[in-house]
Protein backbone atom coordinates (compact mmCIF):
# COMPACT_ATOMS: atom_id res chain seq x y z
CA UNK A 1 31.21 213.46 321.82
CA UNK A 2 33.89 211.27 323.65
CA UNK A 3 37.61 211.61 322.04
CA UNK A 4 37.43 208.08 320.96
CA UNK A 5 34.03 208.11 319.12
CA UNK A 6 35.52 210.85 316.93
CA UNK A 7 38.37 209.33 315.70
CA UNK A 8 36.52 206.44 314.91
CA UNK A 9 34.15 208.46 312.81
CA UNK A 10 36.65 210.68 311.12
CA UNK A 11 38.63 207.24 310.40
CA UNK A 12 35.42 205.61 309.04
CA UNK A 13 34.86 208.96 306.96
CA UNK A 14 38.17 208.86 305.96
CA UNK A 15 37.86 204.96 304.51
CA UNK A 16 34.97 205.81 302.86
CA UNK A 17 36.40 208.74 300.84
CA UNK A 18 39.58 206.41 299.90
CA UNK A 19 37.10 203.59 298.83
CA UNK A 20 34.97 205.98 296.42
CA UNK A 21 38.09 207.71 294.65
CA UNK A 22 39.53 204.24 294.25
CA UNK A 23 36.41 203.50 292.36
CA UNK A 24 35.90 206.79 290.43
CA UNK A 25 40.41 207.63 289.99
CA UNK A 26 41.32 204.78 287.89
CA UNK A 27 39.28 205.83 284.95
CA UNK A 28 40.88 209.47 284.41
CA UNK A 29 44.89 207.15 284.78
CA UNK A 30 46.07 207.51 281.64
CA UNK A 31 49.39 206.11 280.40
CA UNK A 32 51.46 204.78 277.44
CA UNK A 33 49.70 204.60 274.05
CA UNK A 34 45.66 203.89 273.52
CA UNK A 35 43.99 200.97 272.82
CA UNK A 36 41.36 200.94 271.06
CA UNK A 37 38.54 198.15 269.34
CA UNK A 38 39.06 198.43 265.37
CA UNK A 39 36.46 196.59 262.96
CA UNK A 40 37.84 196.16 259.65
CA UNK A 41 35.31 195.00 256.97
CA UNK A 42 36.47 191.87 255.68
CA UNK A 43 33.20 190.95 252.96
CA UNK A 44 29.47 189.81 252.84
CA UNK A 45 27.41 187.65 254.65
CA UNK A 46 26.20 184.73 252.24
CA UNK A 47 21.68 184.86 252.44
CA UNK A 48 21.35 185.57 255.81
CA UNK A 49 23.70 182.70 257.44
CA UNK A 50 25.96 183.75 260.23
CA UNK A 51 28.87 181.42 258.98
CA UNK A 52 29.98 181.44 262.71
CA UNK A 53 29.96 185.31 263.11
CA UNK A 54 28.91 187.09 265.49
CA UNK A 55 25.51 188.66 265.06
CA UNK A 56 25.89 192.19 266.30
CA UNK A 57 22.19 192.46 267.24
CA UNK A 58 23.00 189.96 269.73
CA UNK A 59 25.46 192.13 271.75
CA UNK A 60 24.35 194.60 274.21
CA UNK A 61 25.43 198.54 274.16
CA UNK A 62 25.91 198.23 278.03
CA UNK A 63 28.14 195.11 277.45
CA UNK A 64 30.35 196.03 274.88
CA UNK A 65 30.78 199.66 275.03
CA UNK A 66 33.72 199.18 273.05
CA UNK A 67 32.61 197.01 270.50
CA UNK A 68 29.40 198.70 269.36
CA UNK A 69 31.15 202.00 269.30
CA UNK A 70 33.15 200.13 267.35
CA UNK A 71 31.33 198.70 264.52
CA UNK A 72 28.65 202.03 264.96
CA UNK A 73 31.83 203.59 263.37
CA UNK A 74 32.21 201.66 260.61
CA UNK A 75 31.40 201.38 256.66
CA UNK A 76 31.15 198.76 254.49
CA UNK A 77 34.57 200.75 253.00
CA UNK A 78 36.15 202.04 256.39
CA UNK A 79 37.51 200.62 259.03
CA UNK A 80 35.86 201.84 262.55
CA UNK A 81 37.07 202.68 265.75
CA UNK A 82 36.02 202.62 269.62
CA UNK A 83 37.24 205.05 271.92
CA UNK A 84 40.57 205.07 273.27
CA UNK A 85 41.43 203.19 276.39
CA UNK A 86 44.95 203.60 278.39
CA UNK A 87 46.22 200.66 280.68
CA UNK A 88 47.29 203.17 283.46
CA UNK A 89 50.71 202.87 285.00
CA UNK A 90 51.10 199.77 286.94
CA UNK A 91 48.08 197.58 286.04
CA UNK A 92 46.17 199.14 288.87
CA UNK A 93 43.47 200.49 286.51
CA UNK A 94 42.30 197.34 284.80
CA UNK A 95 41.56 195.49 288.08
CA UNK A 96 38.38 198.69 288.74
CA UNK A 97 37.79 199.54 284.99
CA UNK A 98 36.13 197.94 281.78
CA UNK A 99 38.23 197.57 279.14
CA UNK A 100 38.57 196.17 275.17
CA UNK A 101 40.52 193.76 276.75
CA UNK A 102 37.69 192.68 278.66
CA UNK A 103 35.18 192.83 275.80
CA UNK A 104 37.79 190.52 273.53
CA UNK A 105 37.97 187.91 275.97
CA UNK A 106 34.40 187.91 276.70
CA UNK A 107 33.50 187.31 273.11
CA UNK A 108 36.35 184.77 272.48
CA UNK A 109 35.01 182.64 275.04
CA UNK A 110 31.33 182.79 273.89
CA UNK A 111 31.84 182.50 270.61
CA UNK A 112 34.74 180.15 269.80
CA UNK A 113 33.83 179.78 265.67
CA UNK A 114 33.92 183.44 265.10
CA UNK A 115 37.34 183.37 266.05
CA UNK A 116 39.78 184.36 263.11
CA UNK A 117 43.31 184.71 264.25
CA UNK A 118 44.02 187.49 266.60
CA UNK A 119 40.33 188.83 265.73
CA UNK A 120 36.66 188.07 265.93
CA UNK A 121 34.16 188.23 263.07
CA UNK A 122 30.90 189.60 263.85
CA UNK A 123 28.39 189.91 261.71
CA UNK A 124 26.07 193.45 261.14
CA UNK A 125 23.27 194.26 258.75
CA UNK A 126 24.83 191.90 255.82
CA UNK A 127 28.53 193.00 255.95
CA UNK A 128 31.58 190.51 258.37
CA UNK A 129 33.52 192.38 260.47
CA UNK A 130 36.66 191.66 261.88
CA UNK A 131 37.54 193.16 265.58
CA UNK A 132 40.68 193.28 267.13
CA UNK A 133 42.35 194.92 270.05
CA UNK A 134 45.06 197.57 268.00
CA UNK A 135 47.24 200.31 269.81
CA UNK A 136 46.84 202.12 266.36
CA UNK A 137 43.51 203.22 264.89
């Protein structure tokens, strides 16, 4: 193999590697405090109507990691919790990873009347939730 045609191949091997731990690194960063997805109970749903909530049935697993760990967690009397997230130092980590952030955002913009404040009510097997992005759980 001609001196040239190797270093181009070890280069290219060498690209590749970077490229795949800059997909697979950002999710062990870990930095400042957690965020996690909290869903406070916050009362009943009146007969069935979804009084601009969010039906939870409605959100995929795959979607909303966060979210439906989230309200899996909680009770009609206990506030529940997704699992923690950390920014990573320098931002790098939230332009390659899925985040609460993400998940917020996503349902603020889809669902504009279940907005309450700096949370969003979602509605699961008769009881409102309220979710929020918190750094404490």
């Amino acid at each position: 193999m001609r001196r040239v045609t190797r270093n181009f191949l070890l280069a290219m091997g060498i690209i590749v590697i970077v490229l795949l731990a800059l997909g697979a690194l950002p999710s062990y960063l870990r930095s400042g405090d957690p965020y996690y997805i909290t869903a406070t109970p916050i009362g009943e749903a009146e007969n069935g109507t979804t009084n601009g909530s969010v039906v939870a049935a409605n959100l995929s697993e795959r979607r909303y990691p966060y979210t439906t760990a989230a309200l899996t967690d909680a009770t009609t009397e206990s506030v529940g919790q997704s699992a923690p997230y950390y920014r990573g130092p320098i931002g790098i980590k939230g332009a390659f990873t899925h985040s609460p952030f993400d998940e917020y955002d996503a349902l603020v913009q889809q669902y504009d009347a279940a907005v309450d404040g700096e949370g969003v009510r979602v509605q699961q097997d008769g009881t409102v939730y309220r979710l929020a992005v918190t750094q404490t759980p």
